[in-house]
PDB file of N, CA and C in Angstrom:
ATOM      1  N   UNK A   1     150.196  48.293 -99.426  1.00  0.00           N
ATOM      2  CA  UNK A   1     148.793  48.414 -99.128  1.00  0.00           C
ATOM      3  C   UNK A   1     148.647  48.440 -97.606  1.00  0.00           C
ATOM      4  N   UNK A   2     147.555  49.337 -96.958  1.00  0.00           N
ATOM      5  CA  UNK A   2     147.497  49.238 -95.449  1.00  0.00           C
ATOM      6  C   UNK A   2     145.908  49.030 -95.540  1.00  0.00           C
ATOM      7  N   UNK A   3     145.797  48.549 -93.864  1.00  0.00           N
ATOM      8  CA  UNK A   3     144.068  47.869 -93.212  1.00  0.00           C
ATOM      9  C   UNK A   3     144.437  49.493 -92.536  1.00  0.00           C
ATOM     10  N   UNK A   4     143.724  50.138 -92.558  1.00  0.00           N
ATOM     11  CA  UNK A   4     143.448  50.777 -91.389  1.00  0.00           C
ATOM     12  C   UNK A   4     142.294  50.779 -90.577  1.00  0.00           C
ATOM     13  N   UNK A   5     142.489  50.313 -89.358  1.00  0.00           N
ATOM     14  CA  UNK A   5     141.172  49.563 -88.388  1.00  0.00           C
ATOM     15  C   UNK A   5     141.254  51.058 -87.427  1.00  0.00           C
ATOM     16  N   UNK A   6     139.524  51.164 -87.255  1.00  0.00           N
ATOM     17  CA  UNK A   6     139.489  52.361 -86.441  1.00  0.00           C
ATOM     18  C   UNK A   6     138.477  51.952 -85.576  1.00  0.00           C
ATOM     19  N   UNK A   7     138.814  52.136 -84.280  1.00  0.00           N
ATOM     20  CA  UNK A   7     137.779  51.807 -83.288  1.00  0.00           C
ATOM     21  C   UNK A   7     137.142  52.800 -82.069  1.00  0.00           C
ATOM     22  N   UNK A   8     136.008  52.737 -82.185  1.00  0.00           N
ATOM     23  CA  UNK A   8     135.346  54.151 -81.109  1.00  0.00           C
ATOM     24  C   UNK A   8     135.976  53.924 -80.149  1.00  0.00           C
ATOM     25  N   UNK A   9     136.311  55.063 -79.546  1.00  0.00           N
ATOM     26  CA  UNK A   9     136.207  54.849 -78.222  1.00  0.00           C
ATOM     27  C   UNK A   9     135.520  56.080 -77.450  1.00  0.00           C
ATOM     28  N   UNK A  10     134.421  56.515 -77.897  1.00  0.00           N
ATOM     29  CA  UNK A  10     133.448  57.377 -77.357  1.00  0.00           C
ATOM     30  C   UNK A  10     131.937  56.690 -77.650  1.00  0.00           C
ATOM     31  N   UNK A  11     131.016  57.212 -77.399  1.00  0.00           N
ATOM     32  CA  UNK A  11     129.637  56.435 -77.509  1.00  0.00           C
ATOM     33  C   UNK A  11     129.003  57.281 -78.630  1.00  0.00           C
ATOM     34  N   UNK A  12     128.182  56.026 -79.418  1.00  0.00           N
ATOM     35  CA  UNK A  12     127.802  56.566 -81.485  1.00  0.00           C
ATOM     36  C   UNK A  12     126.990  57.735 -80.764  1.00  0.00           C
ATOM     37  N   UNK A  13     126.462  58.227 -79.734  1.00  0.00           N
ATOM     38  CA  UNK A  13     126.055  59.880 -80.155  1.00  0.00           C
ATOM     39  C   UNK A  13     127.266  60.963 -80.364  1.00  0.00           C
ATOM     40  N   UNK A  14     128.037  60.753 -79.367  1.00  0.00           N
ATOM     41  CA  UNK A  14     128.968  61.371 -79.512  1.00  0.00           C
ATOM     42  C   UNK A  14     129.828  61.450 -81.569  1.00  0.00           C
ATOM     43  N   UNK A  15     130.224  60.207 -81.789  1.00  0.00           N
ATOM     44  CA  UNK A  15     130.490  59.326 -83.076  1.00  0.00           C
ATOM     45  C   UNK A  15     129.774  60.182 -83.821  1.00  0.00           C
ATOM     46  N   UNK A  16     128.471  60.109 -83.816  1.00  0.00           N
ATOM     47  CA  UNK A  16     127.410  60.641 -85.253  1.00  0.00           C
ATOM     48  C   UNK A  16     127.782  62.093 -85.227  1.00  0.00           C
ATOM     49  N   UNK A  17     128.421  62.916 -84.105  1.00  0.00           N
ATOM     50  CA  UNK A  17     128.214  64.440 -84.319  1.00  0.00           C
ATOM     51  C   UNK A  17     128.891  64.900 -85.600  1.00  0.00           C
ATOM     52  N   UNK A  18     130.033  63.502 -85.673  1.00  0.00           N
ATOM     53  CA  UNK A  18     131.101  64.038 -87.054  1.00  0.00           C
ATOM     54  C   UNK A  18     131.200  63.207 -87.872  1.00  0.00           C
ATOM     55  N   UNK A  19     130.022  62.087 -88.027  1.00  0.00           N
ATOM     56  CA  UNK A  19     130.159  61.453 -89.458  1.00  0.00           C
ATOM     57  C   UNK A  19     130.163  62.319 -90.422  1.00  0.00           C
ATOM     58  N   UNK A  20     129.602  63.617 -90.948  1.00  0.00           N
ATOM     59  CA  UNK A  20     129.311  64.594 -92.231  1.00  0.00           C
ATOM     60  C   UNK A  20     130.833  64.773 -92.405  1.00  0.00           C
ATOM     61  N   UNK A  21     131.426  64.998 -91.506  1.00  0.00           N
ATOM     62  CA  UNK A  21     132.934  65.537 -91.464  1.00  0.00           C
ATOM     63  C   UNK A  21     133.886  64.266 -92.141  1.00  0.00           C
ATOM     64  N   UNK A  22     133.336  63.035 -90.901  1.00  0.00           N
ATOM     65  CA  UNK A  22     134.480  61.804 -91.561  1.00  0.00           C
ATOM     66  C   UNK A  22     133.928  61.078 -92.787  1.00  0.00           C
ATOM     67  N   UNK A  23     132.728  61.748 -93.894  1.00  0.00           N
ATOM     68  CA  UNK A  23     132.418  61.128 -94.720  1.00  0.00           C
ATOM     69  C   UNK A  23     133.053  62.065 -95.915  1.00  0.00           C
ATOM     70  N   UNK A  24     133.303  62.896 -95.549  1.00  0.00           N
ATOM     71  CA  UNK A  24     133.546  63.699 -96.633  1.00  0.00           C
ATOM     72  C   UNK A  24     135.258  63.429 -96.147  1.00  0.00           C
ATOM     73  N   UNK A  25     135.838  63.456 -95.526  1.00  0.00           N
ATOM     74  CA  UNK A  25     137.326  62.923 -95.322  1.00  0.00           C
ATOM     75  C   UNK A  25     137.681  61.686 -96.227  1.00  0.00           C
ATOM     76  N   UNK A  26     136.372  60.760 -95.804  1.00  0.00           N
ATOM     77  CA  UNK A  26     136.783  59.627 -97.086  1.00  0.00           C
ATOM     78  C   UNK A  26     136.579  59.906 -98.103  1.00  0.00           C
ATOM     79  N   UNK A  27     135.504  60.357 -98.604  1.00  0.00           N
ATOM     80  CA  UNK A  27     135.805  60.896 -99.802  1.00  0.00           C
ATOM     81  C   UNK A  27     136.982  61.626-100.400  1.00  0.00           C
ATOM     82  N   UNK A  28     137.221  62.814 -99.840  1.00  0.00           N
ATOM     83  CA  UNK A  28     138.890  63.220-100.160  1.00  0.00           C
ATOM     84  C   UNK A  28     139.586  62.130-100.497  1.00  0.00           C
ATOM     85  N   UNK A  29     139.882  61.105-100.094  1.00  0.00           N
ATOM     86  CA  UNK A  29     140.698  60.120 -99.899  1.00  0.00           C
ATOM     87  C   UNK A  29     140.578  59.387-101.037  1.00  0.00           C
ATOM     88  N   UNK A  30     138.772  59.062-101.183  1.00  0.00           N
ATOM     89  CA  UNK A  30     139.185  57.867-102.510  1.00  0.00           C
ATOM     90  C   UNK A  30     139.090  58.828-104.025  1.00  0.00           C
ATOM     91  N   UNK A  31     138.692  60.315-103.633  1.00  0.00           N
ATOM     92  CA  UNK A  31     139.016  61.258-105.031  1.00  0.00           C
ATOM     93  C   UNK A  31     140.520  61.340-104.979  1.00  0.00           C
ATOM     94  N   UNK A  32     141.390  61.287-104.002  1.00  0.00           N
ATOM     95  CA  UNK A  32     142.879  61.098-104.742  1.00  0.00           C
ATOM     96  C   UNK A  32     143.413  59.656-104.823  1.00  0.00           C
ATOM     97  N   UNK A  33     142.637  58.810-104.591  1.00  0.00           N
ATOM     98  CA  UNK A  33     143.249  57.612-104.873  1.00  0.00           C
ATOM     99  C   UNK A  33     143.584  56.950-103.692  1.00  0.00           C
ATOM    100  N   UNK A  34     143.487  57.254-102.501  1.00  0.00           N
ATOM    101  CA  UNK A  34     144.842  56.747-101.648  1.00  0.00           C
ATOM    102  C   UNK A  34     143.220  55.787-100.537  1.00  0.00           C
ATOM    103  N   UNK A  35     142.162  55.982-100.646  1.00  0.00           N
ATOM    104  CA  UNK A  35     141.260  54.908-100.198  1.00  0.00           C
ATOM    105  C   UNK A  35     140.783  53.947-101.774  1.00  0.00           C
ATOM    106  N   UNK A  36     140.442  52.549-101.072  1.00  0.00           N
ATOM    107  CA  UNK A  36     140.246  52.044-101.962  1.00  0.00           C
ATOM    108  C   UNK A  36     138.665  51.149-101.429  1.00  0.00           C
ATOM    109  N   UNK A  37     138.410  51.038-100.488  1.00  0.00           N
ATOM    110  CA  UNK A  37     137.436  50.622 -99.783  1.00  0.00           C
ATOM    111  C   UNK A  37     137.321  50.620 -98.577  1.00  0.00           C
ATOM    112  N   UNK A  38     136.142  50.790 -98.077  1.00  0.00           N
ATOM    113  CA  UNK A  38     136.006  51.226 -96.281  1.00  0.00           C
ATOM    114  C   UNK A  38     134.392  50.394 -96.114  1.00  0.00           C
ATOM    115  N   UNK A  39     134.471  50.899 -94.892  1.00  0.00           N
ATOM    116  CA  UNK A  39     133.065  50.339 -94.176  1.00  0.00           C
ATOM    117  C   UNK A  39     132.875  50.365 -92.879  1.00  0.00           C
ATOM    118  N   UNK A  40     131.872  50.159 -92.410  1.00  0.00           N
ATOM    119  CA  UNK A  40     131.564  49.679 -90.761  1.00  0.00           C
ATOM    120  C   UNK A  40     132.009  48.397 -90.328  1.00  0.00           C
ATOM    121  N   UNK A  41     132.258  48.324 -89.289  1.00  0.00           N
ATOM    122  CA  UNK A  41     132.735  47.385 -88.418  1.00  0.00           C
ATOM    123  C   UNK A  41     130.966  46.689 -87.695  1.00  0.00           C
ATOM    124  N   UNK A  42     130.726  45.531 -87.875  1.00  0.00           N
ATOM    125  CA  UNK A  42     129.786  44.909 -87.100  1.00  0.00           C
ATOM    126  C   UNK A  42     130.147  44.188 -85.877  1.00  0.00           C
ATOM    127  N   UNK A  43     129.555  44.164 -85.139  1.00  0.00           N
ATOM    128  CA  UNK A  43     128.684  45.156 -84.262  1.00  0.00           C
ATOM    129  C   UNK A  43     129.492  46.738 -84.706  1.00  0.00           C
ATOM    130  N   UNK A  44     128.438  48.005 -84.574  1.00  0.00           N
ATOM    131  CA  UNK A  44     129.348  49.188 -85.134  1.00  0.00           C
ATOM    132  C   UNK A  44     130.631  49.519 -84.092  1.00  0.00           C
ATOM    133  N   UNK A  45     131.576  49.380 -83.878  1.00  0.00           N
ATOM    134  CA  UNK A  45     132.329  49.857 -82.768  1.00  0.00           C
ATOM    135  C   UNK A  45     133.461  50.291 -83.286  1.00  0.00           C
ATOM    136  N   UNK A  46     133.558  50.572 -84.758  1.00  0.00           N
ATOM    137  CA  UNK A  46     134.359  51.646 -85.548  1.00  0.00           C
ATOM    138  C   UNK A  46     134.071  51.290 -87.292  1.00  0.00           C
ATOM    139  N   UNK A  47     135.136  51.187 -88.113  1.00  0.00           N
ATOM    140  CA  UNK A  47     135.390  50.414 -89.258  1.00  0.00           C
ATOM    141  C   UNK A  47     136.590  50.344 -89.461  1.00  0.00           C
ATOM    142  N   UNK A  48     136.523  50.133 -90.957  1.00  0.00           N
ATOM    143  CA  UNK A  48     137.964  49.310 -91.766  1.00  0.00           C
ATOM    144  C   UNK A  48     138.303  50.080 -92.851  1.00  0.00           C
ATOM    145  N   UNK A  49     139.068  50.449 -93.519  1.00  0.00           N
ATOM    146  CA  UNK A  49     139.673  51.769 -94.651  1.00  0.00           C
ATOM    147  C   UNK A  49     140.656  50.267 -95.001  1.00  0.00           C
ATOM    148  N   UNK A  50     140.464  50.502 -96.460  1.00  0.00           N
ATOM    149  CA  UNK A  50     141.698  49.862 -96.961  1.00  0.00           C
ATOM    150  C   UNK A  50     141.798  50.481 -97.945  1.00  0.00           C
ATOM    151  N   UNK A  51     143.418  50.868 -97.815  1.00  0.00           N
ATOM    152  CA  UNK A  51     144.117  51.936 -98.728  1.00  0.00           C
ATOM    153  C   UNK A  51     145.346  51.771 -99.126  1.00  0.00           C
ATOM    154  N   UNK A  52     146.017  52.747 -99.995  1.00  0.00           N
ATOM    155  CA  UNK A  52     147.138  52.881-100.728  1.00  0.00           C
ATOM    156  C   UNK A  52     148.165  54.195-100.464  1.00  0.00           C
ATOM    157  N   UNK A  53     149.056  53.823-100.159  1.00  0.00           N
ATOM    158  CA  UNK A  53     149.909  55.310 -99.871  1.00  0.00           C
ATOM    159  C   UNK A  53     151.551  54.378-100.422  1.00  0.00           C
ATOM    160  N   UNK A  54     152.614  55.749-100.149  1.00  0.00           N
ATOM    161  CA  UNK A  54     153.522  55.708-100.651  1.00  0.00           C
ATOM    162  C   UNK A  54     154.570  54.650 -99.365  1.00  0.00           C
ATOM    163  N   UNK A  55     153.807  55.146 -98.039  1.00  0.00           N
ATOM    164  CA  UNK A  55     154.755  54.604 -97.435  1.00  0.00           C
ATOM    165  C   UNK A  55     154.290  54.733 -95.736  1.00  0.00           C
ATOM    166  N   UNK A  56     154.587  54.148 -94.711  1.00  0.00           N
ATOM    167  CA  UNK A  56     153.595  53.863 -93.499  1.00  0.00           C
ATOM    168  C   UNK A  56     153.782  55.193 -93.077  1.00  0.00           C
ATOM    169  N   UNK A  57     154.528  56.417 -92.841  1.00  0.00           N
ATOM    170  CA  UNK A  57     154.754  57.698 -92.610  1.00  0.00           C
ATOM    171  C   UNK A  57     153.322  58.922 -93.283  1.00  0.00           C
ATOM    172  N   UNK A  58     153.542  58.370 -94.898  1.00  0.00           N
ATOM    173  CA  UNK A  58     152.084  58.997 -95.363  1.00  0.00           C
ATOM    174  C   UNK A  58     150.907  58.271 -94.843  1.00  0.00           C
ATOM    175  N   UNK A  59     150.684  56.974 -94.842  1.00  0.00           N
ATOM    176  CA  UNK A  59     149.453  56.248 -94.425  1.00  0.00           C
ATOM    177  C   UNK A  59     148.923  56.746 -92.973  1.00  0.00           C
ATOM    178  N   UNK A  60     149.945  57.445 -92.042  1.00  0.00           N
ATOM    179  CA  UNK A  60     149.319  57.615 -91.077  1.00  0.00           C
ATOM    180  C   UNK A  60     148.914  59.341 -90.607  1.00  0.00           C
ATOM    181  N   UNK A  61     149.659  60.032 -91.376  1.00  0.00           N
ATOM    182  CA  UNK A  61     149.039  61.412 -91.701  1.00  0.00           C
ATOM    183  C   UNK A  61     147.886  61.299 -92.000  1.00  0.00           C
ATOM    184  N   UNK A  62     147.300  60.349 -93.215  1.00  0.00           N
ATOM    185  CA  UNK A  62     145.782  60.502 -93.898  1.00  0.00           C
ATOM    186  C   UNK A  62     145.114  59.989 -92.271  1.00  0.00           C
ATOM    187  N   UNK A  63     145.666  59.050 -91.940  1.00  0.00           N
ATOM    188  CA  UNK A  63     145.045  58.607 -90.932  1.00  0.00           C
ATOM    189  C   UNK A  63     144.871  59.127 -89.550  1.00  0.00           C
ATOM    190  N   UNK A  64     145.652  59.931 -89.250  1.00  0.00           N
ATOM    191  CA  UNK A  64     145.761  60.990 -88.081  1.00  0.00           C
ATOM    192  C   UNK A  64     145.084  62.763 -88.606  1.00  0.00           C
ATOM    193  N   UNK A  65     144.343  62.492 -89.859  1.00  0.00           N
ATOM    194  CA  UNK A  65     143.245  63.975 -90.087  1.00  0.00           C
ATOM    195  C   UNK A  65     142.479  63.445 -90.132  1.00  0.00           C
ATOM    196  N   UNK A  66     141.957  62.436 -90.107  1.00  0.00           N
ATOM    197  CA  UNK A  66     140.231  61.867 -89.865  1.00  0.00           C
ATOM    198  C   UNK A  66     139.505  62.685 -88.648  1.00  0.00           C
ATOM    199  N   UNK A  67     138.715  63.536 -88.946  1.00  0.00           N
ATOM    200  CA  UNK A  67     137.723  64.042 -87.966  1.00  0.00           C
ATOM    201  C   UNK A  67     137.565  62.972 -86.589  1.00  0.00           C
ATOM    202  N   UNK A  68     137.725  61.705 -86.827  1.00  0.00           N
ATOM    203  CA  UNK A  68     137.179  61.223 -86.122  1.00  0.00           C
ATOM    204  C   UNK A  68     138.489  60.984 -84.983  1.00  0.00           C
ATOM    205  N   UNK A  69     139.469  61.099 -85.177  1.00  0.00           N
ATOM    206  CA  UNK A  69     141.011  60.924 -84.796  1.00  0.00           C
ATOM    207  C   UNK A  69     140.935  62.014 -84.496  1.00  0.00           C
ATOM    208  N   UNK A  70     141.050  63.354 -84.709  1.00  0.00           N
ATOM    209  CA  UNK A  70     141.252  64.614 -84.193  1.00  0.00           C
ATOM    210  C   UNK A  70     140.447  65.031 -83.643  1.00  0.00           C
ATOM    211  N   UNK A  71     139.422  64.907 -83.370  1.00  0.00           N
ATOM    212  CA  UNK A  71     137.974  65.096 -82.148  1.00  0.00           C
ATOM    213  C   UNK A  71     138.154  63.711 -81.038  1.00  0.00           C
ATOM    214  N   UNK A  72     139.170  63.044 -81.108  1.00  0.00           N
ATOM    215  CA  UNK A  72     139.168  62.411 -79.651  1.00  0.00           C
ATOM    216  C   UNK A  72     138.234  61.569 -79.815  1.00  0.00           C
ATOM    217  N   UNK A  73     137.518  60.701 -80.609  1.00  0.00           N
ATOM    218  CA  UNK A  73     136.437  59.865 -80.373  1.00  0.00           C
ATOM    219  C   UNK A  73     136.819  58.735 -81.185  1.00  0.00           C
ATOM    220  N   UNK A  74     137.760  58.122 -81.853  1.00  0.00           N
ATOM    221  CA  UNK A  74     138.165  57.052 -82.030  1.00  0.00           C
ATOM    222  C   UNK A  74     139.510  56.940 -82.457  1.00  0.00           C
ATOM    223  N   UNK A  75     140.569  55.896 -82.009  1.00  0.00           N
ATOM    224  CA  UNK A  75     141.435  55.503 -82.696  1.00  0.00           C
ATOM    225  C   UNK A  75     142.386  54.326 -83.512  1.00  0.00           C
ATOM    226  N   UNK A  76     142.980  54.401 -84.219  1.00  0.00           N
ATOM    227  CA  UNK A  76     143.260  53.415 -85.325  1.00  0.00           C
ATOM    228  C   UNK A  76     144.679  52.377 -85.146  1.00  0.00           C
ATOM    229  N   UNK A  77     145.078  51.685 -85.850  1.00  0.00           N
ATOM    230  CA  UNK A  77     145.698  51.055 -85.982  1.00  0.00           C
ATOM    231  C   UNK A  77     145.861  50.784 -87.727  1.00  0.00           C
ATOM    232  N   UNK A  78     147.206  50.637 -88.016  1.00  0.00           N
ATOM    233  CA  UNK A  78     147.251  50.540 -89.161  1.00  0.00           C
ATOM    234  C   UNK A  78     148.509  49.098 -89.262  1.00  0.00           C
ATOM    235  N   UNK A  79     147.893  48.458 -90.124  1.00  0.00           N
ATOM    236  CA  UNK A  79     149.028  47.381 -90.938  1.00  0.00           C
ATOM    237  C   UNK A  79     148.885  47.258 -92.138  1.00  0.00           C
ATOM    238  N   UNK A  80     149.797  47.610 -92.577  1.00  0.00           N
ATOM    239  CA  UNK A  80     150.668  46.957 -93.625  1.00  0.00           C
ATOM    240  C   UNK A  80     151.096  45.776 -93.816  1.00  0.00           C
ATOM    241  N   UNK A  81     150.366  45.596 -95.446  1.00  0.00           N
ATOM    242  CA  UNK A  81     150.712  44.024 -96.027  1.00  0.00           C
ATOM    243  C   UNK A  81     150.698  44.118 -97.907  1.00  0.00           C
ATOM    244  N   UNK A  82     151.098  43.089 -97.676  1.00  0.00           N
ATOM    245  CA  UNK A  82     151.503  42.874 -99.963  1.00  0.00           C
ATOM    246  C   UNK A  82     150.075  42.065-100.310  1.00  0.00           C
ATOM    247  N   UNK A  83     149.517  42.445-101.365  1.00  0.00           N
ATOM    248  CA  UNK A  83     148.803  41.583-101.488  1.00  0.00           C
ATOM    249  C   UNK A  83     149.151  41.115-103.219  1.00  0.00           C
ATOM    250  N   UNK A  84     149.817  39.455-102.395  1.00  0.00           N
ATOM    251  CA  UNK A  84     150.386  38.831-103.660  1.00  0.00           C
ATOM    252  C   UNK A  84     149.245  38.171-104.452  1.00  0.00           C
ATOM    253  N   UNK A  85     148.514  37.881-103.680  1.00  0.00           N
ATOM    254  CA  UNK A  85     146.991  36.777-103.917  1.00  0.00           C
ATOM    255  C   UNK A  85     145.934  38.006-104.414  1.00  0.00           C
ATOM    256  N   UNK A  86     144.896  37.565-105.326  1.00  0.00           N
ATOM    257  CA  UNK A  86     143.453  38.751-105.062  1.00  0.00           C
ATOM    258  C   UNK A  86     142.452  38.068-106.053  1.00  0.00           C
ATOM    259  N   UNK A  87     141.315  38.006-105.865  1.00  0.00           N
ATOM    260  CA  UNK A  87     140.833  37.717-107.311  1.00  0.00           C
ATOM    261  C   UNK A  87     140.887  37.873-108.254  1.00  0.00           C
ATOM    262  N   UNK A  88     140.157  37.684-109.361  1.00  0.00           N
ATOM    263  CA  UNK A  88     140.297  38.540-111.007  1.00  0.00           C
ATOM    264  C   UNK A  88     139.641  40.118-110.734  1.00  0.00           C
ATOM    265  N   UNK A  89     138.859  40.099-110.178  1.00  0.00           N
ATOM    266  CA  UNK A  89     138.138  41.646-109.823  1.00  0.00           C
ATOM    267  C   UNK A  89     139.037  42.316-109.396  1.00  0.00           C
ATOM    268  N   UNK A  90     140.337  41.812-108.571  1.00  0.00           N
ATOM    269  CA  UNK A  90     141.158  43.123-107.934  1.00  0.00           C
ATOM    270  C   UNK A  90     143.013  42.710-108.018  1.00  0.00           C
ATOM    271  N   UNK A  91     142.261  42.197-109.669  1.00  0.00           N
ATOM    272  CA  UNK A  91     143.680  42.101-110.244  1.00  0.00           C
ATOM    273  C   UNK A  91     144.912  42.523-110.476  1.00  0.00           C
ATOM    274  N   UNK A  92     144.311  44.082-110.106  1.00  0.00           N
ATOM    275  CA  UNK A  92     145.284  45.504-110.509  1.00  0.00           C
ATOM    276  C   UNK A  92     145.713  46.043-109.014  1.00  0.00           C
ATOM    277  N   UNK A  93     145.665  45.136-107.957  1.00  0.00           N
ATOM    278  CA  UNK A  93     145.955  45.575-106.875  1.00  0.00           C
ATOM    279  C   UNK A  93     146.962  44.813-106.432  1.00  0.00           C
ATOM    280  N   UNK A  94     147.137  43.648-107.239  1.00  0.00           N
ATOM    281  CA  UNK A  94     148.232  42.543-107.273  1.00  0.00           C
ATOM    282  C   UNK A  94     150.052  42.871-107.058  1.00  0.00           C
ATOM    283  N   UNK A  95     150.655  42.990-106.156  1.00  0.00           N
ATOM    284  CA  UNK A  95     151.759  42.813-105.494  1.00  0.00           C
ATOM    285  C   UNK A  95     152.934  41.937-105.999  1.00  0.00           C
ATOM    286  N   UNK A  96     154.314  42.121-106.547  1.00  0.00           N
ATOM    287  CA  UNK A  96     154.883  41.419-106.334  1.00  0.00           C
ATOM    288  C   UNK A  96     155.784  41.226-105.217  1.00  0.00           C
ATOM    289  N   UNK A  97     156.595  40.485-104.797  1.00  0.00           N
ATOM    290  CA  UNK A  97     156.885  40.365-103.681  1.00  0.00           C
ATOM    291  C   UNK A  97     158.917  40.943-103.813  1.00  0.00           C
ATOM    292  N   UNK A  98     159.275  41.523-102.974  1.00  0.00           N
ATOM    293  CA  UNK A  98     160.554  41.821-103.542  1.00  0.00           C
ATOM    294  C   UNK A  98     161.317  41.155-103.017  1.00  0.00           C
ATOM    295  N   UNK A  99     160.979  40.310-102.104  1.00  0.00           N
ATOM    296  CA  UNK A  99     162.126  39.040-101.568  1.00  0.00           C
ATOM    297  C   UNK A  99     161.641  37.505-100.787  1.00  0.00           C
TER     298      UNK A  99
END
């Protein structure tokens, strides 16, 4: 599972010219599966994608075609983690650990 944290680094007029673009990017994403939840960052100064890929090589392709990454106006950071713990609601996202 990866956080992918994305942070402006241009000013939200600039930002808003390609939300239509980076909303429909997420979408792509959670119609194949590989987003699982996102959002804004408060105060807005980017957001948070948490997703699923095969491996940190694919996680950062999805993450390096974001409109918002390829127009120069924000960039990300990604980590990777297991998630051994989760509630009953996100039971099916549950991790075992391989060592």
């Amino acid at each position: 599972m990866f956080i992918i944290s994305l942070t402006y680094i241009a000013d939200l007029t600039e930002i808003d010219q390609y939300i239509d673009a980076h909303m429909a990017y997420l979408q792509s994403h959670y119609d194949s599966g590989s987003f699982l939840m996102s959002g804004r960052k408060e105060p807005r100064v980017g957001g948070v994608i948490l997703a699923t890929a095969e491996n940190l090589a694919a996680i950062t392709d999805i993450a390096e075609s974001d409109p918002f990454v390829q127009h120069g106006v924000a960039r990300y950071d990604i980590i990777e983690f297991h998630a051994t713990m989760t509630s009953e609601a996100l039971a099916q996202l549950r991790e075992t650990p391989t060592s």
